[in-house]
Protein backbone atom coordinates (compact mmCIF):
# COMPACT_ATOMS: atom_id res chain seq x y z
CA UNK A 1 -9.81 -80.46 -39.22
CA UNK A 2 -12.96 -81.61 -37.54
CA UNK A 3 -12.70 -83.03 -33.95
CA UNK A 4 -13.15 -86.71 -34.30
CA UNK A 5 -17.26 -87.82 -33.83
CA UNK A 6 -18.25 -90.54 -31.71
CA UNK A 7 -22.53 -90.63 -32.43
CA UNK A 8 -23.08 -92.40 -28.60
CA UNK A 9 -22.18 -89.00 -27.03
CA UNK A 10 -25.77 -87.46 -28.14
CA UNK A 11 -28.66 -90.04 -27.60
CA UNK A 12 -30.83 -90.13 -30.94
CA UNK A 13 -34.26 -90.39 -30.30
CA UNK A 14 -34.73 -88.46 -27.31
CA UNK A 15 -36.60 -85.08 -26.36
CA UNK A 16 -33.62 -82.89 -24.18
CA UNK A 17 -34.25 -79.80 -22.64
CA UNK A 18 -32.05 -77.04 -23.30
CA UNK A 19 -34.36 -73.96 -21.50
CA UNK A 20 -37.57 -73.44 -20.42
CA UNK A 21 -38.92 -72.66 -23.88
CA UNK A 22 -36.24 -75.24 -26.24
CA UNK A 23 -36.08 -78.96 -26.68
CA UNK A 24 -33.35 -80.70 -28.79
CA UNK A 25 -33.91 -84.15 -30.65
CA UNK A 26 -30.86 -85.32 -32.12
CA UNK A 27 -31.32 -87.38 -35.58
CA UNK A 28 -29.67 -90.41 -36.77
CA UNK A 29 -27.57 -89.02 -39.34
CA UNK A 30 -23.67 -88.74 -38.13
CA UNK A 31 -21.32 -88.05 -40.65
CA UNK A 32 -18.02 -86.56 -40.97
CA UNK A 33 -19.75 -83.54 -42.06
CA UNK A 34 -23.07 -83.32 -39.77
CA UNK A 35 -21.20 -84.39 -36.65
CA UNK A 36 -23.65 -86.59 -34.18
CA UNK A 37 -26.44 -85.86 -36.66
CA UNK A 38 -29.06 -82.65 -37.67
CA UNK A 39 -30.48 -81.48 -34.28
CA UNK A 40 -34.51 -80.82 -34.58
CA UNK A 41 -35.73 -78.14 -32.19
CA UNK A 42 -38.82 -78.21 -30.29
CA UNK A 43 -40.06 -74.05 -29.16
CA UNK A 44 -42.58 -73.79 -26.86
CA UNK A 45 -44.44 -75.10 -24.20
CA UNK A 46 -47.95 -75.21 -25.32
CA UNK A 47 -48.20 -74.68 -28.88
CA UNK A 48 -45.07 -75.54 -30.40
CA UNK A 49 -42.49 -74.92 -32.96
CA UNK A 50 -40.08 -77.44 -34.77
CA UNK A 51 -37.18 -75.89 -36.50
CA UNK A 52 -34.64 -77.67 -38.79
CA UNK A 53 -37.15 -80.89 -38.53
CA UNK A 54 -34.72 -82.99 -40.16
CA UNK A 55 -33.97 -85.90 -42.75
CA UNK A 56 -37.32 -88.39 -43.57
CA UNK A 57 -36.53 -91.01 -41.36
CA UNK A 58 -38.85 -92.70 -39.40
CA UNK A 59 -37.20 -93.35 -36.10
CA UNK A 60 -36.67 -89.66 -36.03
CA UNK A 61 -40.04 -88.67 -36.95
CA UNK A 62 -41.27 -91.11 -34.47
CA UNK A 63 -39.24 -88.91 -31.80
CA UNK A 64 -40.12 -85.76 -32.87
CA UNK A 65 -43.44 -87.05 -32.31
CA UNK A 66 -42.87 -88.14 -28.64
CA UNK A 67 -41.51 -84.33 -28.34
CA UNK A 68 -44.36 -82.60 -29.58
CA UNK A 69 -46.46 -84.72 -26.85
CA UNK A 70 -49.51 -84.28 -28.84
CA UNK A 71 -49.18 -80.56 -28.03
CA UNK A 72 -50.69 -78.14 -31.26
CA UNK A 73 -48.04 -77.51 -33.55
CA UNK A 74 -48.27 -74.02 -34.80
CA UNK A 75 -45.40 -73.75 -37.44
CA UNK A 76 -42.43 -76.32 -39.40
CA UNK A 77 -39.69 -73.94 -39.78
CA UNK A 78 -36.75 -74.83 -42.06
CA UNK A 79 -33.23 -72.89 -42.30
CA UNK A 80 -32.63 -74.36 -45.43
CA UNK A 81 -33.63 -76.76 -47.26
CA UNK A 82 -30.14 -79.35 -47.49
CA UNK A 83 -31.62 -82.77 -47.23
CA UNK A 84 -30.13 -83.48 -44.10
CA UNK A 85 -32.49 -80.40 -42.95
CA UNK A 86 -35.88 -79.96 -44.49
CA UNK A 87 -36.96 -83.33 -45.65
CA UNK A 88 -39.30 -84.66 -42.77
CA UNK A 89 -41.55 -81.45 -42.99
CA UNK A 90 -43.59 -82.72 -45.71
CA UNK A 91 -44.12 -86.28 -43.27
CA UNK A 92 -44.70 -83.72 -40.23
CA UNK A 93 -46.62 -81.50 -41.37
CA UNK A 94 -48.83 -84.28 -42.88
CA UNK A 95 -49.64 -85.94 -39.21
CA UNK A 96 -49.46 -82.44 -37.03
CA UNK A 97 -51.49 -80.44 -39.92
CA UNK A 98 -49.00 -77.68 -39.19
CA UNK A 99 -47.93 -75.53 -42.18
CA UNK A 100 -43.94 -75.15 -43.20
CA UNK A 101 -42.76 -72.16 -42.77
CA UNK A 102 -39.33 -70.25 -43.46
CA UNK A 103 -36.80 -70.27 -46.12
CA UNK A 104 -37.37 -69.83 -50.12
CA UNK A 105 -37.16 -73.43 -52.10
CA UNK A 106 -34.18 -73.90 -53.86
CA UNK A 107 -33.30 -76.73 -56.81
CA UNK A 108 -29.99 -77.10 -58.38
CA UNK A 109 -27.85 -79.33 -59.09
CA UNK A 110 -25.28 -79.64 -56.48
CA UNK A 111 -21.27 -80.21 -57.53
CA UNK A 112 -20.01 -79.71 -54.12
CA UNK A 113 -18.55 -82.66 -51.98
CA UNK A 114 -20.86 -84.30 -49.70
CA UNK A 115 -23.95 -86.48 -50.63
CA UNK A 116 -25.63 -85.36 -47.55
CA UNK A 117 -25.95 -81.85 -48.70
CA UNK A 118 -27.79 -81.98 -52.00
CA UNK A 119 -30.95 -80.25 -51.92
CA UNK A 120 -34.20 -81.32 -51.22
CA UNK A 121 -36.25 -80.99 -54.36
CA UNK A 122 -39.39 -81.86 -52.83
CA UNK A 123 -39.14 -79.04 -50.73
CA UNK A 124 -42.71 -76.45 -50.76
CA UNK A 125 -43.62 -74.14 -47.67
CA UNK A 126 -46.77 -72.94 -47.00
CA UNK A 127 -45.16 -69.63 -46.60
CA UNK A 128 -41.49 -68.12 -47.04
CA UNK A 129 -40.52 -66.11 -44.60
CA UNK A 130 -38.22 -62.79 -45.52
CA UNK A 131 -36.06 -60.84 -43.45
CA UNK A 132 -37.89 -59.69 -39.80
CA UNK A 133 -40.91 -61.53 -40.42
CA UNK A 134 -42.39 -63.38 -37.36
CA UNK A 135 -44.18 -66.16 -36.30
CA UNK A 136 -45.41 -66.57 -32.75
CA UNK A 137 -47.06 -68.82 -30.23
CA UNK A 138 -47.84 -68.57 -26.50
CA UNK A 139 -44.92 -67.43 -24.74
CA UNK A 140 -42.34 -67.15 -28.02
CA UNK A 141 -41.49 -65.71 -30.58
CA UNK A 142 -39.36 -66.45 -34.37
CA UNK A 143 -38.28 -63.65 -36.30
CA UNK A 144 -36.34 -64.77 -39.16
CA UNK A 145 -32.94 -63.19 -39.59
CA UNK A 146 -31.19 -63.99 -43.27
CA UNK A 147 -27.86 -65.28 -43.22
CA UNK A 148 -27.17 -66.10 -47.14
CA UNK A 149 -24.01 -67.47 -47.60
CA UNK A 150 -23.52 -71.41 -46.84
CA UNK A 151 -26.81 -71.43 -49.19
CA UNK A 152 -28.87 -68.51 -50.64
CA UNK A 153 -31.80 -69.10 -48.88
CA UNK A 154 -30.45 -69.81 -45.12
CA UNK A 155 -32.30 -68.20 -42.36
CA UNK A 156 -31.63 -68.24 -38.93
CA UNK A 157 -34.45 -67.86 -35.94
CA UNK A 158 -34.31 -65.33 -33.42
CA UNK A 159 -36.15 -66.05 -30.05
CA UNK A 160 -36.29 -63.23 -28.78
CA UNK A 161 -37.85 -64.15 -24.92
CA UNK A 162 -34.35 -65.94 -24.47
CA UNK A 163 -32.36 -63.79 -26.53
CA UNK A 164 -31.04 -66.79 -28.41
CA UNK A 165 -30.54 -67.88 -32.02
CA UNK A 166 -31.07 -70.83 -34.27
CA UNK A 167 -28.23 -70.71 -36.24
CA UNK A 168 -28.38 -73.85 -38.89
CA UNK A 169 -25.43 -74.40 -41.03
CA UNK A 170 -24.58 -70.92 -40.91
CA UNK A 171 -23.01 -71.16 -37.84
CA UNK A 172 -22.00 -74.55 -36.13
CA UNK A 173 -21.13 -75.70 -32.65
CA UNK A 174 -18.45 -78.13 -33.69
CA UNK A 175 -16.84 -76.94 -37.13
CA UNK A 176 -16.95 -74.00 -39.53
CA UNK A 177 -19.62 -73.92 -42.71
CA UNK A 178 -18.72 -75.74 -45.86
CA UNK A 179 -19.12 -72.64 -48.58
CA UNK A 180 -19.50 -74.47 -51.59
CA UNK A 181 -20.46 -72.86 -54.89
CA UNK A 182 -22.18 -71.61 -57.07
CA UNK A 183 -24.71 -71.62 -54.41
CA UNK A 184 -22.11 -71.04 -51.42
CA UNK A 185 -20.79 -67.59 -51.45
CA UNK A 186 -18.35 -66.81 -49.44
CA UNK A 187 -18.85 -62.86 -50.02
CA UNK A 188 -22.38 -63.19 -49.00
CA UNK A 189 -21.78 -65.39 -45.83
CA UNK A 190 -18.86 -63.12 -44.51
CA UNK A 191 -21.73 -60.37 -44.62
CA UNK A 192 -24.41 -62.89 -42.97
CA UNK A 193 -21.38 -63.36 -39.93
CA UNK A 194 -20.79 -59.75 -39.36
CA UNK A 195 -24.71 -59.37 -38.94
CA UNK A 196 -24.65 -61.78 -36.15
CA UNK A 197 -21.83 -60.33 -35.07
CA UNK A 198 -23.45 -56.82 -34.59
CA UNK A 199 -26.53 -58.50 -32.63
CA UNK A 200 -26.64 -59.26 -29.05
CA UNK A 201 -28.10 -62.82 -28.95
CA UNK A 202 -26.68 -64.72 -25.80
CA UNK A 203 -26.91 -68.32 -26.79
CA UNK A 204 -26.81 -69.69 -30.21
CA UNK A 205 -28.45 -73.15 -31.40
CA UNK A 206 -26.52 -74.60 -34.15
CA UNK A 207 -27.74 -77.31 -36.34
CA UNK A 208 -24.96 -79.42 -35.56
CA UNK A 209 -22.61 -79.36 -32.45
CA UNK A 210 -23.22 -78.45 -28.71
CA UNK A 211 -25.13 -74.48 -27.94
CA UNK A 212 -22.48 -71.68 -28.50
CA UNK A 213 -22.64 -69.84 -25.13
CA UNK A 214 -20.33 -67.32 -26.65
CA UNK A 215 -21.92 -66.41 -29.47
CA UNK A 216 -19.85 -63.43 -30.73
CA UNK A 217 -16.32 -64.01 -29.49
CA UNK A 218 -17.11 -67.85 -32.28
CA UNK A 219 -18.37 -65.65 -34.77
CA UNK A 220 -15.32 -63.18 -34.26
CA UNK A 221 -12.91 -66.16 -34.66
CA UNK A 222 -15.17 -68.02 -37.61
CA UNK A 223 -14.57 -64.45 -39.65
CA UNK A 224 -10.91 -64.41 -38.61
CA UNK A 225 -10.20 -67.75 -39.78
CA UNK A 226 -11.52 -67.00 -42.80
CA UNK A 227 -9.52 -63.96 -43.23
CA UNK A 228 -6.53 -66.25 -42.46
CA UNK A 229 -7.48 -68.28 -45.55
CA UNK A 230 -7.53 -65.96 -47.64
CA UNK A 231 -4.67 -64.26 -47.01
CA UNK A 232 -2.85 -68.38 -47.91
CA UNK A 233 -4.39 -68.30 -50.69
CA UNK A 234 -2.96 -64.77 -51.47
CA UNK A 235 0.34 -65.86 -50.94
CA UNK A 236 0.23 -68.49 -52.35
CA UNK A 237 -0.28 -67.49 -55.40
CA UNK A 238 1.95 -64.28 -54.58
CA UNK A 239 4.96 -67.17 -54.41
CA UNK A 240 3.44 -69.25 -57.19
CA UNK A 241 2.06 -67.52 -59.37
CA UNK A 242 -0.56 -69.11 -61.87
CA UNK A 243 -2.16 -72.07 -59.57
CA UNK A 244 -4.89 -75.16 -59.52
CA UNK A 245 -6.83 -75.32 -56.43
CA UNK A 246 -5.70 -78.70 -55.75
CA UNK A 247 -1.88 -77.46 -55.48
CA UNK A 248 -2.93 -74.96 -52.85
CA UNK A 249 -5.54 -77.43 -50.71
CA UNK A 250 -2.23 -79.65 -51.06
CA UNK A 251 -0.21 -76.63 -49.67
CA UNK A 252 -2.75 -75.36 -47.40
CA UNK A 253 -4.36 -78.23 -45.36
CA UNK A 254 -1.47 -80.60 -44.48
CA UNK A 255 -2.46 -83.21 -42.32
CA UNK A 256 -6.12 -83.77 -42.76
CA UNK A 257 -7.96 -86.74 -44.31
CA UNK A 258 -7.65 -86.74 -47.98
CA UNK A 259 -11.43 -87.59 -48.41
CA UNK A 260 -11.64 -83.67 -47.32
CA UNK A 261 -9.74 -82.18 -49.63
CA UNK A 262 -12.57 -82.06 -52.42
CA UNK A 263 -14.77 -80.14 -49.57
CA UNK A 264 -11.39 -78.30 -48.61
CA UNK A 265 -11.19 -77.42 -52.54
CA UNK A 266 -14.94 -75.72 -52.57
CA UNK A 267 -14.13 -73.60 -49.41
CA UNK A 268 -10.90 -72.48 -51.28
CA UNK A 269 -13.43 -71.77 -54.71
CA UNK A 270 -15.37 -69.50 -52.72
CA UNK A 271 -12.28 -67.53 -51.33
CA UNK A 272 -11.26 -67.18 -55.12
CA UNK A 273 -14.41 -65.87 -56.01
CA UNK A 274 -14.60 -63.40 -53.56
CA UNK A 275 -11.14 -62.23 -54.03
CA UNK A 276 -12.14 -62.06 -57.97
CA UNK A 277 -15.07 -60.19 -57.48
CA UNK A 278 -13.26 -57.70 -55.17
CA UNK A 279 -9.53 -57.06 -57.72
CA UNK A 280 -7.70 -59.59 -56.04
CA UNK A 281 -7.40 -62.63 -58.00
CA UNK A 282 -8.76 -64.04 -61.48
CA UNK A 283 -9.04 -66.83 -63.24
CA UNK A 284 -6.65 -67.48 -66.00
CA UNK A 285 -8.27 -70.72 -67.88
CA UNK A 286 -7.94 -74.47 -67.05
CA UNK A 287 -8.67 -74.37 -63.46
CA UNK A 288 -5.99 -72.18 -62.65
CA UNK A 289 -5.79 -68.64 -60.58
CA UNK A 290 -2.93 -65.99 -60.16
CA UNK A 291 -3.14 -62.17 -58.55
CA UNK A 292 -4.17 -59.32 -60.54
């Protein structure tokens, strides 16, 4: 279950330094499922970057603003493009004249549990960025890495001059990634973490919660919690046999708030799916699953 969120620990509004080359401005957006808000970042020291620039709301616009510091803006870089992420680039880039850059649009209705996270249909960069491409100013560097998975178009940012990584939704400083499909894969996001996990970035900057100062050891315990997961659901239905998804959340996640369990029921979709498209488990008609 989450860690309980209290939005006065992170000041919204406000340009912090995190290193010589990153800035964080913290939006005000807290939820149970964004934490203390979407956290904009602010590359550079001349020319700048803003990454993840956040939901179209004024007061945050205003303070990305103050952070740029009337400094050239060479680039609006979105990991995806979940409303609580990508919205204020149109709004940006219309008063910096800076073009948006990064992941593929994406439109579809969304069935999954939180409001928050439908996508933003208005979404149109000047440029998609695939795996490995680059964009640069003085002093830094973005390579886009693709991490598909908690969507189909996520992309994190390497900087390279710091060795760190902009991580998005994919991975989080304060929870794990809701995988909800049929967007969220869970097959494709297990792949996205054990790319990160084979890379040798030294500081990751997550979307929501505090920077990860140990990147892989998170990632290695993200993948094994997942693991753990499925191997409930596996005997689960191994005690079960033919199941609804809201009999195992019920069995599974004892103790958290029921308002989760609809989010709890999407992560436990995607494990299904995997373990379908890999011989484990199929679906037998009305909502229900059993072991092949």
């Amino acid at each position: 279950m989450p860690p309980p969120f209290d939005p006065a620990d992170l000041p919204t509004g406000l340009s912090m330094p995190l290193s010589p080359l990153v800035a964080r401005v913290l939006a005000p957006n807290p939820s149970p499922f964004t934490y203390t808000g979407t956290q904009s970042y602010v590359v550079g020291t001349e020319a700048v970057a803003v990454i993840d620039p956040g939901p179209d709301d004024a007061d945050h616009l205003a303070a990305l603003t103050a952070a740029i510091a009337g400094r050239p803006v060479t680039a609006i870089l979105c990991t995806h493009t979940h409303r609580d992420h990508s919205p204020a680039a149109r709004p940006l880039s219309a008063a910096t004249g800076a073009p948006i850059i990064g992941c593929a649009p994406l439109t579809l209705d969304d069935d999954g549990p939180r409001a928050d996270a439908a996508f933003d249909a208005g979404y149109r960069p000047d440029r998609i960025l695939i795996d490995g491409e680059q964009v640069s100013g003085l002093g830094w560097t973005l390579a886009a890495v693709a991490t598909p998975g908690h969507t189909s178009n996520h992309l994190c940012f390497a900087l390279p001059e710091e060795k760190a990584l902009f991580t998005g939704d994919h991975v989080m400083g304060w929870s794990t990634s809701v995988i909800s499909p049929p967007d969220g894969d869970m097959t494709a996001y297990m792949r996205s973490m054990q790319r990160l996990l084979d890379r040798d970035d030294v500081i990751y900057y997550p979307a929501h919660g505090e920077p990860i100062e140990t990147p892989q050891r998170l990632v290695r315990g993200m993948m094994g919690h997942r693991k753990q997961r499925e191997g409930q659901i596996l005997r689960f239905l191994e005690r079960h046999g033919e199941s609804a998804i809201p009999d195992m959340v019920a069995d599974m996640y004892r103790g958290i708030d029921p308002d989760l369990h609809r989010a709890a029921g999407r992560s436990v979709l995607a494990h299904l799916i995997d373990l379908d498209g890999r011989g484990l488990a199929v679906p037998v008609g009305d909502g229900r699953w059993r072991m092949c």
